[in-house]
Protein backbone atom coordinates (compact mmCIF):
# COMPACT_ATOMS: atom_id res chain seq x y z
CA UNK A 1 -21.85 19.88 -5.23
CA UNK A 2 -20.93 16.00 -5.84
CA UNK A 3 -17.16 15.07 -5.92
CA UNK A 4 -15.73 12.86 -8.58
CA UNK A 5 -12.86 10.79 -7.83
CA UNK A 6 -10.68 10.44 -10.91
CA UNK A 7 -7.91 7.71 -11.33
CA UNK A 8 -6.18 8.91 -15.25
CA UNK A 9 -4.25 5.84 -15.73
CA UNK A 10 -2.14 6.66 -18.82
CA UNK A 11 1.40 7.23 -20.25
CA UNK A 12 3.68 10.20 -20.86
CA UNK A 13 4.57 8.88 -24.74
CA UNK A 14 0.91 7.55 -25.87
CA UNK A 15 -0.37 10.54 -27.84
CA UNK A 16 -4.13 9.84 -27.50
CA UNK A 17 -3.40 10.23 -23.47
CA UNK A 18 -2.65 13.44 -24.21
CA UNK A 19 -5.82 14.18 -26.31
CA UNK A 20 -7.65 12.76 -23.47
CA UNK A 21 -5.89 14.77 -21.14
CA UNK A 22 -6.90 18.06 -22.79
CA UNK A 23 -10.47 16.52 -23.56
CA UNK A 24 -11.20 16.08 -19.89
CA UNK A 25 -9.55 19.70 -19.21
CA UNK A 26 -11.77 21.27 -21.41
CA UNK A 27 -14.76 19.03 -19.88
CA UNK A 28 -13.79 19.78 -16.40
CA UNK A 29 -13.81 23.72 -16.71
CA UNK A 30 -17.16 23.37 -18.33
CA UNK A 31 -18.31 21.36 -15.29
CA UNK A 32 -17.05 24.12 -12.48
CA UNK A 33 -19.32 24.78 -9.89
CA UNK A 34 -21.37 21.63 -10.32
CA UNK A 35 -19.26 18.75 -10.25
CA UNK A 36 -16.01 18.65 -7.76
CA UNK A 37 -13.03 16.19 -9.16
CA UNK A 38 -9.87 15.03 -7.58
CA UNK A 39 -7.98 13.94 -10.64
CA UNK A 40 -5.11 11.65 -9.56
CA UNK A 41 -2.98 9.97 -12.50
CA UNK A 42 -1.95 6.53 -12.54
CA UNK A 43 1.14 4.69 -14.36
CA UNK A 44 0.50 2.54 -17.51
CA UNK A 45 4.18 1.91 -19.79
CA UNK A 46 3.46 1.22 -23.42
CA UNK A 47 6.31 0.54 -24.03
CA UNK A 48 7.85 -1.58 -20.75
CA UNK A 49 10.94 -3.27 -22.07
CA UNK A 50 12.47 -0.73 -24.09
CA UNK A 51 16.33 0.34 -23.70
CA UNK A 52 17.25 3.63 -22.35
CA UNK A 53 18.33 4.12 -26.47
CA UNK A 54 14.43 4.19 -27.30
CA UNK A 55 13.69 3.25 -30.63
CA UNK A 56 12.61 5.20 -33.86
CA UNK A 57 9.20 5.92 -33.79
CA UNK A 58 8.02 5.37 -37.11
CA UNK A 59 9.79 1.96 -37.83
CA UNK A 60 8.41 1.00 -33.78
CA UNK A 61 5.06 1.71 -34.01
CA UNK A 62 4.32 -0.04 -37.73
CA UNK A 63 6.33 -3.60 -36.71
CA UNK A 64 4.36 -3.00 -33.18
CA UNK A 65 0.91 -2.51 -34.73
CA UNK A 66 1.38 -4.56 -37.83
CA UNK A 67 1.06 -1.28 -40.23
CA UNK A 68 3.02 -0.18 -43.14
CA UNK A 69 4.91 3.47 -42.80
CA UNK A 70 2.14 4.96 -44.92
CA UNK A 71 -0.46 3.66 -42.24
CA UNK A 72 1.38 4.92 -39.01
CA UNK A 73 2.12 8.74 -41.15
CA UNK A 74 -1.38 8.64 -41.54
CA UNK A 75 -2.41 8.06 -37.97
CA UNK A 76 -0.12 10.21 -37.13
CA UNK A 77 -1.76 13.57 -39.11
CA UNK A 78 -5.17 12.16 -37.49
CA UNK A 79 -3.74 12.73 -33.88
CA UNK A 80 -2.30 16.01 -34.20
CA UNK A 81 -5.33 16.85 -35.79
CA UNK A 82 -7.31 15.45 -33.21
CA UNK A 83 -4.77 17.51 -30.78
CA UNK A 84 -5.33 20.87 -32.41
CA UNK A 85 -9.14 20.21 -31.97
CA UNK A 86 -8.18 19.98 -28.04
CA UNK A 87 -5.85 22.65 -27.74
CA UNK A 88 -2.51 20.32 -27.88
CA UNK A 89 -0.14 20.63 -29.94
CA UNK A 90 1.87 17.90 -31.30
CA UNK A 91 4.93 18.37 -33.70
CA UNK A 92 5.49 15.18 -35.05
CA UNK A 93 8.54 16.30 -37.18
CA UNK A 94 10.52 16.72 -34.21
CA UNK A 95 9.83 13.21 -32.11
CA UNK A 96 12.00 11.51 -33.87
CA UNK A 97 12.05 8.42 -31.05
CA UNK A 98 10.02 7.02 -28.54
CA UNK A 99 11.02 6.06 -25.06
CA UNK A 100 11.24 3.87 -21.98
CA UNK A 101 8.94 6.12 -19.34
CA UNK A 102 9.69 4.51 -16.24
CA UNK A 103 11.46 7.16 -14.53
CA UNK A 104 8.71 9.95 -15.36
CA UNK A 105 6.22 7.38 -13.63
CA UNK A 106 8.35 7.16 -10.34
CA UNK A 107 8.67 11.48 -10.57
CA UNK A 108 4.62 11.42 -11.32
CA UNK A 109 4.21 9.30 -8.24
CA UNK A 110 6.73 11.55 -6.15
CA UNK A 111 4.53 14.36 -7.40
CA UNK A 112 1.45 12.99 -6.48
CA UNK A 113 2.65 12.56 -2.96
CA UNK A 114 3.26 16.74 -2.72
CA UNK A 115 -0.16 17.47 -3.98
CA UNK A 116 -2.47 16.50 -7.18
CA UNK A 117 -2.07 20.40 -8.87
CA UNK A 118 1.74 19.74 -8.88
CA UNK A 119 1.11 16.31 -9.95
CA UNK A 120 -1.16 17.29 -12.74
CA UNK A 121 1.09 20.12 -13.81
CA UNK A 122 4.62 18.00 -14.17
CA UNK A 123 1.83 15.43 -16.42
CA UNK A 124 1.18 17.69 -18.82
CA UNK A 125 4.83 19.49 -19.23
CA UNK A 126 6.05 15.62 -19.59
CA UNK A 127 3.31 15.19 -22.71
CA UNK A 128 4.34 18.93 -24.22
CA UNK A 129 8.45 17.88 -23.38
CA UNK A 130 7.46 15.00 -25.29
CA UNK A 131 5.29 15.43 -28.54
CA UNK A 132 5.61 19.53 -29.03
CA UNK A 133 9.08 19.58 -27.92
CA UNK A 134 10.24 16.25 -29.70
CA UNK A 135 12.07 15.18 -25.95
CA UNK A 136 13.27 12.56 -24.36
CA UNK A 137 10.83 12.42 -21.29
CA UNK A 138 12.89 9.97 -19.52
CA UNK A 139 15.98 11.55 -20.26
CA UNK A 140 17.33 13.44 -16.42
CA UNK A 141 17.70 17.14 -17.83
CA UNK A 142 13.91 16.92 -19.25
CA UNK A 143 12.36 15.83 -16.22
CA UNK A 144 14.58 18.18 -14.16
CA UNK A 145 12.75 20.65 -15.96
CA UNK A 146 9.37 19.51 -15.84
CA UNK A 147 9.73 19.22 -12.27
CA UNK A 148 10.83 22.95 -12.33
CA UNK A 149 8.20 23.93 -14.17
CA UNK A 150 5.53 22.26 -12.14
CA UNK A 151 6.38 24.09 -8.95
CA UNK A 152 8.12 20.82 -7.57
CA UNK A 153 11.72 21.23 -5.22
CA UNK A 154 14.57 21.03 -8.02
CA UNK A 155 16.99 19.48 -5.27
CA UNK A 156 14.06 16.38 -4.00
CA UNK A 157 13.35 15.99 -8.12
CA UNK A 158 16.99 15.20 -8.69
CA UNK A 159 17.34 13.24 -5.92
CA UNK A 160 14.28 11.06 -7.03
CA UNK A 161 15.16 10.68 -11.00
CA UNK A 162 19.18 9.91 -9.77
CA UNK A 163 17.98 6.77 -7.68
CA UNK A 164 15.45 3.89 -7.90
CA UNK A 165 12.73 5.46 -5.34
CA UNK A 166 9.49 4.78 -5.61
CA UNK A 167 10.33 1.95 -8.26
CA UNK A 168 8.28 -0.46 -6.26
CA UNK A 169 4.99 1.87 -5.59
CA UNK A 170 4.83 2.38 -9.73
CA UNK A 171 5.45 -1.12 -10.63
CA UNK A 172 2.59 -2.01 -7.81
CA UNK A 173 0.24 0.59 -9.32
CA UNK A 174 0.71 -1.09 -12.64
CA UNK A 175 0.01 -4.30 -11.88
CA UNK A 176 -3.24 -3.31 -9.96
CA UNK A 177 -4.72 -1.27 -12.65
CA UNK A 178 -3.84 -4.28 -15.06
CA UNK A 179 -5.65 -6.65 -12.41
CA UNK A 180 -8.28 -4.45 -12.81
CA UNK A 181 -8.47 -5.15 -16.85
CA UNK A 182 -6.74 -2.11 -18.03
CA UNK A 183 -5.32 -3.14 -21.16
CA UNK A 184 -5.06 0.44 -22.99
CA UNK A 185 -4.51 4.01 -22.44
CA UNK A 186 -5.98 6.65 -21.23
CA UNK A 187 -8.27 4.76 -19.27
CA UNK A 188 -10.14 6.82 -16.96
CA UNK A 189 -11.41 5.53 -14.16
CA UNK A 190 -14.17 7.61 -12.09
CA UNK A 191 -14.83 6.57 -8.36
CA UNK A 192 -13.20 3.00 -9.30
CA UNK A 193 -16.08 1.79 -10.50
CA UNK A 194 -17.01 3.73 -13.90
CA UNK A 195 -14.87 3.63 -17.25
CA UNK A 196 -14.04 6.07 -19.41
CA UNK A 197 -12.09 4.63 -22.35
CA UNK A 198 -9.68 6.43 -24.99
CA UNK A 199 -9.51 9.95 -25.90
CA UNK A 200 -12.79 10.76 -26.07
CA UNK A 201 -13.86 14.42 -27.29
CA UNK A 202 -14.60 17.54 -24.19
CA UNK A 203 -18.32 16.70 -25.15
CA UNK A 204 -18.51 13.16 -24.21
CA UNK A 205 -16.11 13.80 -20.81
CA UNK A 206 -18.64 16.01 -19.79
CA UNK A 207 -21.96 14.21 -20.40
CA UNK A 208 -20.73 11.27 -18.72
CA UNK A 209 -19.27 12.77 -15.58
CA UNK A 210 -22.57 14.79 -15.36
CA UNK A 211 -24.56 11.44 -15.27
CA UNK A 212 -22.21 9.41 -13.05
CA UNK A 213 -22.45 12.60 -10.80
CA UNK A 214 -26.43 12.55 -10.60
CA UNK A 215 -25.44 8.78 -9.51
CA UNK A 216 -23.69 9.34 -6.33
């Protein structure tokens, strides 16, 4: 059985990482027993200068993307359609605001460091915290949480978010996946050398990583 390396460079407040997320799940579970993957996920901030405040997400995204209100509502009902397809589910009434991410990136990385399952776990109860939940996932008591919830040690979690460690390994892993051209999210990145870009559907996740597989 070949094993995939898997580098899911993404962020915890860009809604078509979680689509991709729960694409490649569904892909990956299709792909048991013939294709091996260490899936390893990598920090990307969409939104790197913003305050601690956040900013409304509605007015933020249109002046960001150059799109009137109607335009980002719309896009909006396409993702958390996209999301049901997927088995995510977004609530868009209740995220009010979007957020600065840095912290969740230095608790991903911390994560990572224990193991990838725990890792992979606090990833996807920072997306639900976020866009089902309508939460702040920077914010200390929803990453306290997450942490819980993923398994992780509530006293090293705490100790983590309530300092600045790790703060120079995430903003070193950001700068080499934007060396490496990443200019969007998810990006996912099999055995560093093939892309996968957006948030493709289970189908396409699968057919690809069955062909770079019969590659290595």
């Amino acid at each position: 059985m070949k094993t995939l390396s898997i580098d899911f460079v993404s962020d915890v407040v860009c809604p078509w990482c979680a689509i991709g997320l729960s694409s490649l799940e569904i892909a990956l579970k299709k792909l048991e027993g013939e294709v091996a993957v260490e899936l390893r996920f990598r920090p990307f901030e969409l939104h790197p200068d913003m305050g601690p405040e956040g900013a409304e997400v509605l007015p933020y995204l249109a002046k960001k993307y150059g799109m009137s209100a109607a335009q980002v509502e719309h896009n909006q009902r396409q993702i958390a359609e996209r999301g049901a397809a997927v088995g995510f589910e977004f609530r868009m009434d209740r995220r009010g605001r979007t957020w600065n991410t840095f912290a969740a990136h230095r608790l991903l990385h911390w994560a990572g460091e224990v193991g990838a399952l725990q890792q992979r776990a606090l990833k996807q109860a920072l997306l639900a915290a976020h866009f089902t939940e309508g939460e702040n996932p920077g914010a200390r008591e929803v990453l306290l949480r997450c942490a819980e919830r993923a398994g992780l040690d509530a006293q090293r979690a705490a100790a983590v978010i309530d300092g600045d460690e790790f703060a120079d390994a995430v903003r070193a892993e950001e700068t080499r996946w934007r060396d490496a051209g990443i200019t969007s999210v998810p990006s996912v990145v099999v055995n560093q050398r093939w892309l996968i870009q957006g948030g493709q559907p289970p189908e396409l996740f699968e057919q690809s990583l069955r062909e770079i597989a019969a590659q290595v």
